[in-house]
PDB file of N, CA and C in Angstrom:
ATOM      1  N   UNK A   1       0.837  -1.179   0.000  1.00  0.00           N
ATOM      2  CA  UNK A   1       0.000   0.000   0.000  1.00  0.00           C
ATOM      3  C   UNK A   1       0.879   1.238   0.000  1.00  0.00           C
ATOM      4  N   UNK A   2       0.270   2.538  -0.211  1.00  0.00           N
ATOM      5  CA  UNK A   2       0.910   3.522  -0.791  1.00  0.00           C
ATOM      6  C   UNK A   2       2.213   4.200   0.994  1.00  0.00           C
ATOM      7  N   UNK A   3       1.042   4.380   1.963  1.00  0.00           N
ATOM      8  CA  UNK A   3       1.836   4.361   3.488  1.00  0.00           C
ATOM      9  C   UNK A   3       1.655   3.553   4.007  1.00  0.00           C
ATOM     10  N   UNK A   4       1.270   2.532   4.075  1.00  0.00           N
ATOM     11  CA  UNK A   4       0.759   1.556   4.954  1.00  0.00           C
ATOM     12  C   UNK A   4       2.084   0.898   5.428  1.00  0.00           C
ATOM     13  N   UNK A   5       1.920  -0.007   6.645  1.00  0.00           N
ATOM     14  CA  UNK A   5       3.162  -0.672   6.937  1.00  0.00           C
ATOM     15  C   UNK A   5       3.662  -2.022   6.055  1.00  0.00           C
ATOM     16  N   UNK A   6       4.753  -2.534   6.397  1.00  0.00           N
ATOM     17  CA  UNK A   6       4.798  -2.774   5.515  1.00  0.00           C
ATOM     18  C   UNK A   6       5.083  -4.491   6.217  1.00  0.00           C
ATOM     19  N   UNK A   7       3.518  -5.271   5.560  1.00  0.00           N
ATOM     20  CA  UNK A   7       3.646  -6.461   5.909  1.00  0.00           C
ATOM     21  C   UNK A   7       4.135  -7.430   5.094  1.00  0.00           C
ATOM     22  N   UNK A   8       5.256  -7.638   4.505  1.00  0.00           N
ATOM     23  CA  UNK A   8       5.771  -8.404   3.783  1.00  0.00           C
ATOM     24  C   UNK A   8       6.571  -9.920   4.672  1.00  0.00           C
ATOM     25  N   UNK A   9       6.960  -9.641   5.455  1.00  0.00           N
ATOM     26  CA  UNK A   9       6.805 -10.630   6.665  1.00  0.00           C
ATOM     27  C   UNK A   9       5.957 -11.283   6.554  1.00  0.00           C
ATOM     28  N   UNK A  10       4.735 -11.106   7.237  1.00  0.00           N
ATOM     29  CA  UNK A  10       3.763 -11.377   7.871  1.00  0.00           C
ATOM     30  C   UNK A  10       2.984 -12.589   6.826  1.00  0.00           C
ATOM     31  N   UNK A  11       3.072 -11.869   5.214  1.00  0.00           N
ATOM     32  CA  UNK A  11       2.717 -12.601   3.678  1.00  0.00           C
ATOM     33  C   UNK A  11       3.845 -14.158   4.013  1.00  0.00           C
ATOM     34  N   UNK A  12       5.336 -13.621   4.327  1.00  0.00           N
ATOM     35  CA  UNK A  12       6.154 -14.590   3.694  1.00  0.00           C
ATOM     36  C   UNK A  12       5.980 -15.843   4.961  1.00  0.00           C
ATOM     37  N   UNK A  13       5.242 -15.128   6.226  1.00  0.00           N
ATOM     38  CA  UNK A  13       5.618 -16.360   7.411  1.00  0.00           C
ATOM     39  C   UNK A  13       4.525 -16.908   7.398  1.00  0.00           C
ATOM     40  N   UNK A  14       3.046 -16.853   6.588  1.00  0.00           N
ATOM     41  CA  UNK A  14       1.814 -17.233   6.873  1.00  0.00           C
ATOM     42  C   UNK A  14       1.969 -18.744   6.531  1.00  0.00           C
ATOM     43  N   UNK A  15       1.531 -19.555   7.478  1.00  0.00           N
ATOM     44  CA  UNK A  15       0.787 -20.434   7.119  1.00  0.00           C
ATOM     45  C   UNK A  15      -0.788 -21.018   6.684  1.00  0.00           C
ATOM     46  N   UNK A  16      -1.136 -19.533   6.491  1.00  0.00           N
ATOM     47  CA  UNK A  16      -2.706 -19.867   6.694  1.00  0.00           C
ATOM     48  C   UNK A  16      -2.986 -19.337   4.894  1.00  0.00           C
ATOM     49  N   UNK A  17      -3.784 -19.753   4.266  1.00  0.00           N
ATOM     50  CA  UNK A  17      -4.116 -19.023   2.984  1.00  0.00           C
ATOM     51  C   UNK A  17      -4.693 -17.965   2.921  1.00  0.00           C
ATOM     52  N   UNK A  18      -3.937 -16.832   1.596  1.00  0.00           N
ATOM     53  CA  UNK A  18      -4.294 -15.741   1.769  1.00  0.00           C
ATOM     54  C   UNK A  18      -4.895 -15.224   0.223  1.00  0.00           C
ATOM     55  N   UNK A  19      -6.141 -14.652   0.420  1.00  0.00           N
ATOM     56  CA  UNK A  19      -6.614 -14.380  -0.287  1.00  0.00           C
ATOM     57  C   UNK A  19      -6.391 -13.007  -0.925  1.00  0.00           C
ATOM     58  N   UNK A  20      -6.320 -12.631  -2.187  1.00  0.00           N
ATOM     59  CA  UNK A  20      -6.288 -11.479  -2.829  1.00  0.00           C
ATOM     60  C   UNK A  20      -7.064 -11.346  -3.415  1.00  0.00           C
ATOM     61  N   UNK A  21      -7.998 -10.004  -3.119  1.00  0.00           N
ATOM     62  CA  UNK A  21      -8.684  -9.402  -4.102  1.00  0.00           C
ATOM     63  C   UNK A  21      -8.367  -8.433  -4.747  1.00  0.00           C
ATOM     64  N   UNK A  22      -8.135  -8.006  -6.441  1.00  0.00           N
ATOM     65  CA  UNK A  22      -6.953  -7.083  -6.298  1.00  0.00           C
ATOM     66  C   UNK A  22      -7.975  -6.286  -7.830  1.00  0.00           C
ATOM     67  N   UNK A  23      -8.411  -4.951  -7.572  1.00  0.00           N
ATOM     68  CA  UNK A  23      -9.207  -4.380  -7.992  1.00  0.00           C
ATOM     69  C   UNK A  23      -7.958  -3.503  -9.417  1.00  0.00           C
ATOM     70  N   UNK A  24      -8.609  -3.421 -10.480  1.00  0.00           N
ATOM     71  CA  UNK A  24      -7.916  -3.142 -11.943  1.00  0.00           C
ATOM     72  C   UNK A  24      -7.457  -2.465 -11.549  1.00  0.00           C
ATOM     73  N   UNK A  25      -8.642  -0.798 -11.164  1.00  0.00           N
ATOM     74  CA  UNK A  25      -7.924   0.589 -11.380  1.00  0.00           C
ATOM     75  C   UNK A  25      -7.985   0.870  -9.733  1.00  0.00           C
ATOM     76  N   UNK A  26      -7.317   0.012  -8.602  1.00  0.00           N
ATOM     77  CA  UNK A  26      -6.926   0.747  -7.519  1.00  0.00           C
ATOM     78  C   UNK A  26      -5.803   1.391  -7.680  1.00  0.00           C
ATOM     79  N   UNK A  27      -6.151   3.080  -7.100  1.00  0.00           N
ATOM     80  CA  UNK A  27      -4.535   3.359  -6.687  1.00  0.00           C
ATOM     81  C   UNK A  27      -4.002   3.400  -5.409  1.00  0.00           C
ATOM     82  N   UNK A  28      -4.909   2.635  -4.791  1.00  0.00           N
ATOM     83  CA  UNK A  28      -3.877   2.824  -2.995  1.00  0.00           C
ATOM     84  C   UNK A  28      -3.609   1.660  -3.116  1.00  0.00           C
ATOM     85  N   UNK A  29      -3.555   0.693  -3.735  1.00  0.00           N
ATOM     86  CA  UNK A  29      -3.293  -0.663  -3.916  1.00  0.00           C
ATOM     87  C   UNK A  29      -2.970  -1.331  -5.194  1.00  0.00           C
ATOM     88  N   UNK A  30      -2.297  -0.589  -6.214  1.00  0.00           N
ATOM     89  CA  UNK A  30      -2.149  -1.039  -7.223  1.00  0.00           C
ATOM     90  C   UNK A  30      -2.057  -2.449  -7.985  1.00  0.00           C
ATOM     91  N   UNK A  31      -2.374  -2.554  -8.865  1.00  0.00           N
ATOM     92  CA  UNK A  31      -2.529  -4.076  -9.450  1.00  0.00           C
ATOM     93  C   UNK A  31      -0.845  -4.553  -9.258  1.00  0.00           C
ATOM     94  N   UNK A  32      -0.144  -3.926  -9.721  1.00  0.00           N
ATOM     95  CA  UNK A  32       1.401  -3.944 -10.096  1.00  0.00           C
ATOM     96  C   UNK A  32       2.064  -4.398  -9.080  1.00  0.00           C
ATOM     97  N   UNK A  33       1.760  -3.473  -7.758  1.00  0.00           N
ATOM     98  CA  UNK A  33       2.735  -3.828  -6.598  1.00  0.00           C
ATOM     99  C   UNK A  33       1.967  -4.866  -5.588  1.00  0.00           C
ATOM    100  N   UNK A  34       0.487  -5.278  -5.949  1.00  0.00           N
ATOM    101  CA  UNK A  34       0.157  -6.287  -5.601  1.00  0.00           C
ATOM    102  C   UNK A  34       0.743  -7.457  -6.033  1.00  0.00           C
ATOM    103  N   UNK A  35       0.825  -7.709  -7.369  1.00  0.00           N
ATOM    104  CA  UNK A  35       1.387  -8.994  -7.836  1.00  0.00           C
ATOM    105  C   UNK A  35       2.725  -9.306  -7.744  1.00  0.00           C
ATOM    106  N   UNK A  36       3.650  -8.333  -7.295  1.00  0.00           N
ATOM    107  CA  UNK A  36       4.914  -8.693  -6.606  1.00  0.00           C
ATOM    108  C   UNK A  36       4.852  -9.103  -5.202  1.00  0.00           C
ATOM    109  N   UNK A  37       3.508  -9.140  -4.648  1.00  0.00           N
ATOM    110  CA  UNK A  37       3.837 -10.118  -3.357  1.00  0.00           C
ATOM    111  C   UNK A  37       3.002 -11.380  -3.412  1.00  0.00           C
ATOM    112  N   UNK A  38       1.811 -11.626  -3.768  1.00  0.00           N
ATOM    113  CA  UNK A  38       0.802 -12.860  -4.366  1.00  0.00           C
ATOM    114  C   UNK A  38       1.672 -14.153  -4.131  1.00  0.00           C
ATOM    115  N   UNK A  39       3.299 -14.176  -4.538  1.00  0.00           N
ATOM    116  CA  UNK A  39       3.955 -15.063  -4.283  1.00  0.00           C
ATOM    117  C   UNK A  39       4.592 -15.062  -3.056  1.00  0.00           C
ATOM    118  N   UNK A  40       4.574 -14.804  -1.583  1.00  0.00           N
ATOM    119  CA  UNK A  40       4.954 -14.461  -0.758  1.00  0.00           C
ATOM    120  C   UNK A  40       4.519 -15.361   0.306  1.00  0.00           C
ATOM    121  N   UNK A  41       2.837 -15.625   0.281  1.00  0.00           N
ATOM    122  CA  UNK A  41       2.770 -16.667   1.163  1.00  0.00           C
ATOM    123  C   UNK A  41       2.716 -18.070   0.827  1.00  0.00           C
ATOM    124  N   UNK A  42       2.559 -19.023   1.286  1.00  0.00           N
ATOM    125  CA  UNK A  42       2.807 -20.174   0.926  1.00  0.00           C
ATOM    126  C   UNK A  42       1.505 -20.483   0.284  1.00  0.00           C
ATOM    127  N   UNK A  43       0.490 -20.323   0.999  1.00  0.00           N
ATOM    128  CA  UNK A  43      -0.279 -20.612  -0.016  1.00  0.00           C
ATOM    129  C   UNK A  43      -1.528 -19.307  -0.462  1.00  0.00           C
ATOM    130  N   UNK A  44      -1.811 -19.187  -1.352  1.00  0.00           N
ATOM    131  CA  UNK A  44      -2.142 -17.900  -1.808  1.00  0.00           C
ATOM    132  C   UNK A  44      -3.479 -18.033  -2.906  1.00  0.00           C
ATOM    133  N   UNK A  45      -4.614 -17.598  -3.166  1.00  0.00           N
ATOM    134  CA  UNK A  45      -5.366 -17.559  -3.896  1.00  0.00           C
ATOM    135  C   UNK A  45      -5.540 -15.831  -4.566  1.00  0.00           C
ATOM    136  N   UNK A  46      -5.712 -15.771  -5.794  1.00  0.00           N
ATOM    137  CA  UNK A  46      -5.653 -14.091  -6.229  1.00  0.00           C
ATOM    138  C   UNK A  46      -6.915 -14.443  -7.204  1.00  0.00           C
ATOM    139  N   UNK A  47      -7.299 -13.183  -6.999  1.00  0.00           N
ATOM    140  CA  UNK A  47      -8.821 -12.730  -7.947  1.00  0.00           C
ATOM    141  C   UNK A  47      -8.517 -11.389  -8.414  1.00  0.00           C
ATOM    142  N   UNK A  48      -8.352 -11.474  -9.705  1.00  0.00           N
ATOM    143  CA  UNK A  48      -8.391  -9.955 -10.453  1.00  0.00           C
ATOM    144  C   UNK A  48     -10.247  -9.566 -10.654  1.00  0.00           C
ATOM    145  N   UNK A  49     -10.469  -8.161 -10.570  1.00  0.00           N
ATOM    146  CA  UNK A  49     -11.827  -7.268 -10.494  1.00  0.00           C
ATOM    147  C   UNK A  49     -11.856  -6.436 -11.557  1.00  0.00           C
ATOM    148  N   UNK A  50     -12.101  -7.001 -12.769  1.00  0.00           N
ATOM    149  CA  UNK A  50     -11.792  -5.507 -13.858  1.00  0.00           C
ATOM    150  C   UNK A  50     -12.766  -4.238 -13.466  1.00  0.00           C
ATOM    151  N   UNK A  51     -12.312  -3.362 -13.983  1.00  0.00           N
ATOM    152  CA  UNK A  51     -12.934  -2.563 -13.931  1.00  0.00           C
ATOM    153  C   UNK A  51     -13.142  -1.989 -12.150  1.00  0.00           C
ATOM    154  N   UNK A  52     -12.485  -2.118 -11.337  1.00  0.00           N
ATOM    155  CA  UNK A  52     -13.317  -1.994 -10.266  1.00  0.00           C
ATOM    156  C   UNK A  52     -11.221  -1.166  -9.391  1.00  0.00           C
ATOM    157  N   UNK A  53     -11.662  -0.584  -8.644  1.00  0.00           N
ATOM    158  CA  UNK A  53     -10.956   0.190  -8.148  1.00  0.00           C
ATOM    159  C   UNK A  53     -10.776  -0.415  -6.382  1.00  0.00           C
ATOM    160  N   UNK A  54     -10.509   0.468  -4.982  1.00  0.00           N
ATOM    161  CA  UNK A  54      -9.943   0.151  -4.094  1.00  0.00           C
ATOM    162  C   UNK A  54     -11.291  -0.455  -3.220  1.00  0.00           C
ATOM    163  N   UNK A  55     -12.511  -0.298  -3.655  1.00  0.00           N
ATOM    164  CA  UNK A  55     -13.827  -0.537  -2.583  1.00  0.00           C
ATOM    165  C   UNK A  55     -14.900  -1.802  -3.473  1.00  0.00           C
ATOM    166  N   UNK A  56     -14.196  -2.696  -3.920  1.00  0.00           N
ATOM    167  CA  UNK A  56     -14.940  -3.794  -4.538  1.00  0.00           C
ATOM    168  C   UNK A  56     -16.413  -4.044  -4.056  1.00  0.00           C
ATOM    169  N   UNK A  57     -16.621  -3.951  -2.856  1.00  0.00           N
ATOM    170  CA  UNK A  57     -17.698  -4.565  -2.055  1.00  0.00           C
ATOM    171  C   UNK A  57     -18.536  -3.146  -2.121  1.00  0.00           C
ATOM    172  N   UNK A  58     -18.450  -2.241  -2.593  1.00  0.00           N
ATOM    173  CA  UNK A  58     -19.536  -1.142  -3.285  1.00  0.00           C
ATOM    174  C   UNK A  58     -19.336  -1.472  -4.786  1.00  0.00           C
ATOM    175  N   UNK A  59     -18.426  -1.248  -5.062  1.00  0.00           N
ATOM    176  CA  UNK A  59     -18.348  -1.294  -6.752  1.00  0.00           C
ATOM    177  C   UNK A  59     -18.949  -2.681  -7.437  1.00  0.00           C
ATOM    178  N   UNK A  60     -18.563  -4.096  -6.929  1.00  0.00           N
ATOM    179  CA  UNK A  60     -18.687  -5.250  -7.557  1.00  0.00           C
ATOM    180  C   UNK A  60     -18.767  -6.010  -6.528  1.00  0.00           C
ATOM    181  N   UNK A  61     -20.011  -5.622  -5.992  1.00  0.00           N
ATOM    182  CA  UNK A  61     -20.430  -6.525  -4.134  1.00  0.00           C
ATOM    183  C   UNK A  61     -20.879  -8.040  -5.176  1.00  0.00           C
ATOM    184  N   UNK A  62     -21.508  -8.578  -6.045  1.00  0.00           N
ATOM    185  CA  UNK A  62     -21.919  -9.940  -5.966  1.00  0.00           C
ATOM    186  C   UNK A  62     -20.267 -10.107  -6.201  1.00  0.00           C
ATOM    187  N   UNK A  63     -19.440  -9.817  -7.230  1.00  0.00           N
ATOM    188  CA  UNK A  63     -18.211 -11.051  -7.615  1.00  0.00           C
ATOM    189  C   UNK A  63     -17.222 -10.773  -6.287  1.00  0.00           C
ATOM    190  N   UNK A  64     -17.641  -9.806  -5.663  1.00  0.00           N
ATOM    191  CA  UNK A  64     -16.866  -9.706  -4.504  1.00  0.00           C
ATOM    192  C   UNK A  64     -17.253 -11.272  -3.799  1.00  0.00           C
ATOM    193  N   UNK A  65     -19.157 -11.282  -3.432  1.00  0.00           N
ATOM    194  CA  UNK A  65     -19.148 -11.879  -2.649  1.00  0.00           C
ATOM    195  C   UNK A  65     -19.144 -13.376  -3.413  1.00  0.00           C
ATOM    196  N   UNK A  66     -19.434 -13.595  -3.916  1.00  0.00           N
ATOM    197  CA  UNK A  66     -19.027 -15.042  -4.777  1.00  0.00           C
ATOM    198  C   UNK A  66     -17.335 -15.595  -5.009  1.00  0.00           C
ATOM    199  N   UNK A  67     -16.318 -14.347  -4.635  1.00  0.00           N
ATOM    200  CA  UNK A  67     -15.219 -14.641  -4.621  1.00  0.00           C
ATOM    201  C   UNK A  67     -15.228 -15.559  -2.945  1.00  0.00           C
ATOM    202  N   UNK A  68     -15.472 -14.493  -1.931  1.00  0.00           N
ATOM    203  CA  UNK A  68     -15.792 -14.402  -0.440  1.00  0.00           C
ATOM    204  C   UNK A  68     -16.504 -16.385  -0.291  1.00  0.00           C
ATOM    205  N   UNK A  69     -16.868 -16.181  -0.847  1.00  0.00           N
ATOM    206  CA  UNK A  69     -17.531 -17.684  -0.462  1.00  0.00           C
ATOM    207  C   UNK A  69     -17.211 -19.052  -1.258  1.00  0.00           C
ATOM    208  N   UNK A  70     -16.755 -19.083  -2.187  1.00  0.00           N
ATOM    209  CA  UNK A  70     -15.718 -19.426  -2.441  1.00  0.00           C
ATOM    210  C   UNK A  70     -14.370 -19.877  -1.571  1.00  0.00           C
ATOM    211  N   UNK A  71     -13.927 -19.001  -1.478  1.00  0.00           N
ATOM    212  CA  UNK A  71     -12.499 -19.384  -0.660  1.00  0.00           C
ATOM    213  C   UNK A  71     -13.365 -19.781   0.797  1.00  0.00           C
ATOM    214  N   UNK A  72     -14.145 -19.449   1.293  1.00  0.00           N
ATOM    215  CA  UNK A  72     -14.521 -19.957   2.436  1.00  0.00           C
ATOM    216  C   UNK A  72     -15.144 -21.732   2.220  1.00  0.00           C
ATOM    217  N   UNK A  73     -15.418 -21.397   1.610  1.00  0.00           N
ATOM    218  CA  UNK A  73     -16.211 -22.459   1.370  1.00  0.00           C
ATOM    219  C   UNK A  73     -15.310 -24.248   1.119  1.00  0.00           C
ATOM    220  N   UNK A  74     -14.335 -23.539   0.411  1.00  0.00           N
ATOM    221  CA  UNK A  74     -12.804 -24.758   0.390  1.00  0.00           C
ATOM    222  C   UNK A  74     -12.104 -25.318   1.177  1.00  0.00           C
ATOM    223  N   UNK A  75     -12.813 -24.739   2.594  1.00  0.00           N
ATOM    224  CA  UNK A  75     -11.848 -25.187   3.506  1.00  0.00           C
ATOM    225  C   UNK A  75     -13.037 -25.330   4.741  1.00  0.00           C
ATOM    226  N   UNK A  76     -14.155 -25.796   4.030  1.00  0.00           N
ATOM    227  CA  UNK A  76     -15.487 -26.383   4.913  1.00  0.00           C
ATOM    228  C   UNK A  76     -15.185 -27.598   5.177  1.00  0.00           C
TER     229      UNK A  76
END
């Protein structure tokens, strides 16, 4: 993120799966410097959002939530 801290650790020590939702035209979260960490935790699931910017769950609430249940749902 643009200030945010910086959890790159936290990606590389997870054992737990981590989900990405990673919106086209965010700019506090860019597509770009997202996909240089996607490989970071061990295990990792990524969902690209075209068209959709930093607030998916206003912009594209069903593929948000069909992503959301999904990954939950895999590990029922």
């Amino acid at each position: 993120m643009m200030e945010g801290p910086d959890i790159t650790g936290i990606l590389r020590n997870s054992k737990l799966p981590v989900l990405f939702v990673i919106g086209t035209d965010d700019r506090a979260a860019p597509l770009n410097d997202l996909l240089k960490q996607v490989h970071l935790p061990e295990i990792a699931y990524i969902h690209i959002i075209r068209g959709t910017a930093h607030m998916s769950m206003l912009e594209a609430p069903e593929k948000l939530n069909s992503i959301l249940k999904s990954f939950i749902n895999a590990f029922d």
